[in-house]
C-alpha atoms as a PDB file:
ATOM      1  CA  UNK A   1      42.554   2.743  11.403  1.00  0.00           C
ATOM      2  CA  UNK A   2      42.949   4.132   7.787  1.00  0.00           C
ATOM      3  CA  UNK A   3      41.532   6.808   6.340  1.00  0.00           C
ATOM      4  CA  UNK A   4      39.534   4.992   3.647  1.00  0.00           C
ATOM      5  CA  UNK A   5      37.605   3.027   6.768  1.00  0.00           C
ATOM      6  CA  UNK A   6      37.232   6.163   8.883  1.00  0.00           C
ATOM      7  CA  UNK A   7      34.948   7.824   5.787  1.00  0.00           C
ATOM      8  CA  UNK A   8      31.168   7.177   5.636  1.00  0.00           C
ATOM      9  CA  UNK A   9      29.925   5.603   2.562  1.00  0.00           C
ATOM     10  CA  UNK A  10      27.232   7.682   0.813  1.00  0.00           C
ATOM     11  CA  UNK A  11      25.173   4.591   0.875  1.00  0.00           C
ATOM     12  CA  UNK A  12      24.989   4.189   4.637  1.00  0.00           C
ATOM     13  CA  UNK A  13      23.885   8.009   4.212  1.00  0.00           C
ATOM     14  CA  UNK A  14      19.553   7.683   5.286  1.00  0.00           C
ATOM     15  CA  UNK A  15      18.147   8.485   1.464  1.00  0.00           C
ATOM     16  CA  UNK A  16      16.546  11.989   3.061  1.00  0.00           C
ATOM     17  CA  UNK A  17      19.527  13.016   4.051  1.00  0.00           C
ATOM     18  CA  UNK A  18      21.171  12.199   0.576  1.00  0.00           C
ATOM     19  CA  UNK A  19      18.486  13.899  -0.521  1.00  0.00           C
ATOM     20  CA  UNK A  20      18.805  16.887   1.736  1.00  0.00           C
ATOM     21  CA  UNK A  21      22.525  17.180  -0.004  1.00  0.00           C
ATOM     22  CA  UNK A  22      21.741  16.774  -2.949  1.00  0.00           C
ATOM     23  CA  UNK A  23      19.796  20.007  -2.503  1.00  0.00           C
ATOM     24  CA  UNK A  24      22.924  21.908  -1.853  1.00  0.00           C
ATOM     25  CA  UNK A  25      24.981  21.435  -4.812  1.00  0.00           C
ATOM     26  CA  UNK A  26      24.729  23.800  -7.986  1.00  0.00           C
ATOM     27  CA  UNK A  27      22.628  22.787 -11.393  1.00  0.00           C
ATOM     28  CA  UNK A  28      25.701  22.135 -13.199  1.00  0.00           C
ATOM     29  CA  UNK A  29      26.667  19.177 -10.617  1.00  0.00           C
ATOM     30  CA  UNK A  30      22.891  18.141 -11.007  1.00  0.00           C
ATOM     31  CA  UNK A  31      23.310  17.497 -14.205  1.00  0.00           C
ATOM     32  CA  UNK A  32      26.658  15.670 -14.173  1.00  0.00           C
ATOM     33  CA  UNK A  33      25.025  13.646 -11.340  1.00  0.00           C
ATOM     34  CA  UNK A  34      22.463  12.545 -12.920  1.00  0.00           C
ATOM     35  CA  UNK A  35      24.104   9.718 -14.734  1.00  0.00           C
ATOM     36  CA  UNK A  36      25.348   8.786 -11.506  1.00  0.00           C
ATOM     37  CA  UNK A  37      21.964   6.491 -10.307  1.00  0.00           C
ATOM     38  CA  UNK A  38      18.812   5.901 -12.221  1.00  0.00           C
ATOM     39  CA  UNK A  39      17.243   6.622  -9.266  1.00  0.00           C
ATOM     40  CA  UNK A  40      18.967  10.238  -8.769  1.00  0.00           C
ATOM     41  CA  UNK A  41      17.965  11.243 -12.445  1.00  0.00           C
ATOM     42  CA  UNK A  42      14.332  10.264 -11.869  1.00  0.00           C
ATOM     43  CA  UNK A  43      14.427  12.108  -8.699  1.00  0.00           C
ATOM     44  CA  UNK A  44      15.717  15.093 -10.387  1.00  0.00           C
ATOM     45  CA  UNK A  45      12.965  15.724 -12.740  1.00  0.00           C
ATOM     46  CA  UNK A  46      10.191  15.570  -9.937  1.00  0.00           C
ATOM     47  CA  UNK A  47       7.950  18.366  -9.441  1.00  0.00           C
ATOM     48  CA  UNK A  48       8.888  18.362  -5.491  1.00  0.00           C
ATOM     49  CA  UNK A  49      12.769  17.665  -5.769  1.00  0.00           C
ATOM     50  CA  UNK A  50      12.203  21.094  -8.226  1.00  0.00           C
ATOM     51  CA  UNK A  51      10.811  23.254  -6.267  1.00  0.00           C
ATOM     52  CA  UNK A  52      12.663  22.317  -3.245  1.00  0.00           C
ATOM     53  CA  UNK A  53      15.780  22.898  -5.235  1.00  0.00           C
ATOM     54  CA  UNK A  54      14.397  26.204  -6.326  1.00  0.00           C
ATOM     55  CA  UNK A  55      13.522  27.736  -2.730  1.00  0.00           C
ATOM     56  CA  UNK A  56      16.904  26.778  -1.369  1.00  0.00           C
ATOM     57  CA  UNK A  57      18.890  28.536  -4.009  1.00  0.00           C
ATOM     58  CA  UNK A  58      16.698  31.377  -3.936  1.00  0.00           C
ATOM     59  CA  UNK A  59      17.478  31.773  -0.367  1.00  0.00           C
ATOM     60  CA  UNK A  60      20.766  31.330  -1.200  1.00  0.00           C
ATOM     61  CA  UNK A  61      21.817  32.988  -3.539  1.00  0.00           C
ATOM     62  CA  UNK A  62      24.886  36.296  -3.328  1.00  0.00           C
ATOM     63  CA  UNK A  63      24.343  37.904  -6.510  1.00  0.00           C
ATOM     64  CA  UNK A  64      22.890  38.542  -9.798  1.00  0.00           C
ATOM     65  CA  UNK A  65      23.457  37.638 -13.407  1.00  0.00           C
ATOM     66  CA  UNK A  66      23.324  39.893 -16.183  1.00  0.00           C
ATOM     67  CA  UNK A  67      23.099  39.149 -20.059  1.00  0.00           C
ATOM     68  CA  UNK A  68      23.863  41.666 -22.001  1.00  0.00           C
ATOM     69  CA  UNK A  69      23.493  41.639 -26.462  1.00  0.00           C
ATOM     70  CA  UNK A  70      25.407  44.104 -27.934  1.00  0.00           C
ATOM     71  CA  UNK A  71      24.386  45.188 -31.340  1.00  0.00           C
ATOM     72  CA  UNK A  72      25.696  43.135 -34.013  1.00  0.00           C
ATOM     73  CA  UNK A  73      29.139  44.650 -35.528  1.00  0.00           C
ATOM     74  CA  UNK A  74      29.460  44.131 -39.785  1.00  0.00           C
ATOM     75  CA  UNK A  75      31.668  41.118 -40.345  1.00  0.00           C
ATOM     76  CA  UNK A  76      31.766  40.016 -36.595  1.00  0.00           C
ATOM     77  CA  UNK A  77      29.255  37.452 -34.934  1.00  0.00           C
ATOM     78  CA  UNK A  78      27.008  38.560 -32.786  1.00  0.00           C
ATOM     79  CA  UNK A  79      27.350  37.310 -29.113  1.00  0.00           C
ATOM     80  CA  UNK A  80      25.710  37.373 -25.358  1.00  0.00           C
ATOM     81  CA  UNK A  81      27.559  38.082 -22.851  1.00  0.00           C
ATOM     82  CA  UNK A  82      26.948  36.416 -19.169  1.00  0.00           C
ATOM     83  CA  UNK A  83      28.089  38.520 -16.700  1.00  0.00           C
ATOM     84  CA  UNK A  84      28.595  38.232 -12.630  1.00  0.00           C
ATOM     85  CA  UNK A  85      27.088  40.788 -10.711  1.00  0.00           C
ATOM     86  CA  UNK A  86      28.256  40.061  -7.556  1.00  0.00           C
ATOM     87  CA  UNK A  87      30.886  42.340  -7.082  1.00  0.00           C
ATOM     88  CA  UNK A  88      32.168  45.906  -8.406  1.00  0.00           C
ATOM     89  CA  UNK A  89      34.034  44.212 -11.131  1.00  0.00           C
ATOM     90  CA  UNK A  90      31.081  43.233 -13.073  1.00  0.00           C
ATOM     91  CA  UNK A  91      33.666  40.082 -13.988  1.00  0.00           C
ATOM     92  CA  UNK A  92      32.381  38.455 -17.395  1.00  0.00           C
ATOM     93  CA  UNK A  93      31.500  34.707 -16.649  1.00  0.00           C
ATOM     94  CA  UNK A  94      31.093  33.532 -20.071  1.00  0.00           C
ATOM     95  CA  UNK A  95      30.643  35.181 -23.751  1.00  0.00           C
ATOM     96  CA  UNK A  96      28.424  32.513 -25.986  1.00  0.00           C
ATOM     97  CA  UNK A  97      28.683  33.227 -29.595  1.00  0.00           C
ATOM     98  CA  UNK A  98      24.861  33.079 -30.992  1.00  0.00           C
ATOM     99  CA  UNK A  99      26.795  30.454 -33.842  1.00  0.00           C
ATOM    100  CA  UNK A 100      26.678  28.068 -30.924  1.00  0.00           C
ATOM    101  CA  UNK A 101      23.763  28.219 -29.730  1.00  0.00           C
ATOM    102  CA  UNK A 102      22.399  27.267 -32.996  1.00  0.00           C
ATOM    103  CA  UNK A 103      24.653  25.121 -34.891  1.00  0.00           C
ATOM    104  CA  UNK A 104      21.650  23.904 -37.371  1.00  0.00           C
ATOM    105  CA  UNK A 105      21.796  27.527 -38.826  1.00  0.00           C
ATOM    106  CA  UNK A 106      25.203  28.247 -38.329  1.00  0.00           C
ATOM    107  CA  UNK A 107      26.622  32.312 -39.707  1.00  0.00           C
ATOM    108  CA  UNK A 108      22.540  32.766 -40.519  1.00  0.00           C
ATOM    109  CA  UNK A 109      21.719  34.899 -37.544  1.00  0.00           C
ATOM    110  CA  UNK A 110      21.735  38.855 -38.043  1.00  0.00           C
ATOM    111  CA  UNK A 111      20.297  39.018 -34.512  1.00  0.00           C
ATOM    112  CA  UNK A 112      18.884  38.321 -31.369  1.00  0.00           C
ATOM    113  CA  UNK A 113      16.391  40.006 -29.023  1.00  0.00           C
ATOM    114  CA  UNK A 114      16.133  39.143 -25.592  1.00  0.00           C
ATOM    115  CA  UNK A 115      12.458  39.450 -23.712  1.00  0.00           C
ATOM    116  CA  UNK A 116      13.389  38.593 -20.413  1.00  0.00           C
ATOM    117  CA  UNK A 117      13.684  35.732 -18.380  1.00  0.00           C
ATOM    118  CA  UNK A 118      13.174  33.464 -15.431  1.00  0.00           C
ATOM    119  CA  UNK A 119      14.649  31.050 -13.183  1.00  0.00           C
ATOM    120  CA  UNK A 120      17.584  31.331 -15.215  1.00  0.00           C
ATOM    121  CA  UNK A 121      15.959  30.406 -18.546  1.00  0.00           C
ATOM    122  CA  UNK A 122      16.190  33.360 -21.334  1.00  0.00           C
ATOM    123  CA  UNK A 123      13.515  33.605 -23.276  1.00  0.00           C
ATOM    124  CA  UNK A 124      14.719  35.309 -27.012  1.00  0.00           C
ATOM    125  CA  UNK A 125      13.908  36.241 -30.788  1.00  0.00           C
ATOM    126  CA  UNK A 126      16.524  35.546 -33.174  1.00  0.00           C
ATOM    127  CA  UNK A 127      16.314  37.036 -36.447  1.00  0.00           C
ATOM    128  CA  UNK A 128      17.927  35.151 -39.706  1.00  0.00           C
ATOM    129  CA  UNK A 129      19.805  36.741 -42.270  1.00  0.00           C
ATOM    130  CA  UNK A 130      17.463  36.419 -45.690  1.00  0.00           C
ATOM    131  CA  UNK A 131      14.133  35.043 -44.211  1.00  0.00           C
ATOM    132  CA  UNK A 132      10.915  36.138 -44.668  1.00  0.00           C
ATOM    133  CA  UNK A 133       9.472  35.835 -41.381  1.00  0.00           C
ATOM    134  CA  UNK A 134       9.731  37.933 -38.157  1.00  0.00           C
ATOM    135  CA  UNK A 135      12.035  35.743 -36.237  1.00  0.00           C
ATOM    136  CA  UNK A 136      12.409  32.903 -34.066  1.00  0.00           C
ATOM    137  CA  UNK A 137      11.298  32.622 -29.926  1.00  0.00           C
ATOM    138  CA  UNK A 138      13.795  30.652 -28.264  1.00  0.00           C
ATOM    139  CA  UNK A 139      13.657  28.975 -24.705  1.00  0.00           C
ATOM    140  CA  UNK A 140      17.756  29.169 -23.529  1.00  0.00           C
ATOM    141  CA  UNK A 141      18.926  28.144 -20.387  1.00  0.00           C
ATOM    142  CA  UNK A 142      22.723  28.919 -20.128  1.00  0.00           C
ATOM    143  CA  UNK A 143      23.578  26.930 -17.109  1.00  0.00           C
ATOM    144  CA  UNK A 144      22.899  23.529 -19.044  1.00  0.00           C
ATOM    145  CA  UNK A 145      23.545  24.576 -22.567  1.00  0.00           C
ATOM    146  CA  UNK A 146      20.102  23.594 -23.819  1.00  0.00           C
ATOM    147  CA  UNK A 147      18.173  25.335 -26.338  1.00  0.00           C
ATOM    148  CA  UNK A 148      14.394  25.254 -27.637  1.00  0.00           C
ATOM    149  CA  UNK A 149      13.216  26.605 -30.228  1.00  0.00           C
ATOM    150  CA  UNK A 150       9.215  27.490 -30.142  1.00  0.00           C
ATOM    151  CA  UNK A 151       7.309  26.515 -33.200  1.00  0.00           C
ATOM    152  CA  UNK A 152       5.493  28.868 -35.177  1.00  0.00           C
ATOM    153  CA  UNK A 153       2.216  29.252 -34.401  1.00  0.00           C
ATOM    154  CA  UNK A 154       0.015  28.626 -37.874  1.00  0.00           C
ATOM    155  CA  UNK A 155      -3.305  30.158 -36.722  1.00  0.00           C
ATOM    156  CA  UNK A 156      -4.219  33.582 -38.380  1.00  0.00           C
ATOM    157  CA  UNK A 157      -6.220  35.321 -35.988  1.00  0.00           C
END
């Protein structure tokens, strides 16, 4: 027998089990997967596919993340750093220049202020160079490489 007829196919697989699996993998495969099957990228935005997802990773899960912002440097652009805390090493995962974050405003931002975050989502001010209001609250979740920014809110209390 060869080895392509000894493998299961993931369709034989019962769907709780794919399911079960599917709970397993990292966000970054979620979202590659998601193109996979209709079905799988319906699935993935459910309320109880979430929050299953959510209490197995956070059961899971070795280490920590930190972000750090150093203070903007004249004449360089300003950028976060992602870094691994799972080890002594304190290894740098990734370093996102703010430019890319934002490519609608691209060389405008002076700076950005970070006010904490959850389930991996960052929640941030960025300040422009020459405007005249007091920034910009952004939603950022690293691991997908989306970002939202807030409106302004246009009531005067």
């Amino acid at each position: 027998m060869d080895l392509c007829a000894e493998r299961m196919n993931w369709s034989s697989l019962n769907s709780d089990l794919q399911i079960e699996i599917l709970f397993h993998l990292p966000v970054k495969s979620l979202m590659r997967f998601k193109s996979v099957e209709k079905s799988w990228n319906i699935l993935f935005k459910t309320p109880y596919f979430v929050n299953r997802w959510k209490l197995h990773n956070s059961e899971n899960r070795k280490g920590h993340s930190l972000m750090i912002i150093p203070r903007p440097i004249e004449f360089r652009p300003p950028y976060i750093a992602l870094l691994s805390c799972d080890d002594l090493d304190h290894e740098e995962v990734e370093r996102i220049c703010f430019y890319s974050l934002f490519p609608a405003n691209n060389k405008t931002i002076l700076k950005i202020e970070s006010y904490g975050n959850c389930n991996g989502v960052f929640f941030l001010k960025a300040f422009y160079w020459h405007s005249t209001n007091l920034g910009h609250l952004i939603l950022w979740n690293p691991t997908v490489k989306q970002v939202h920014r807030i409106p302004s809110c246009t009531l005067i209390l």
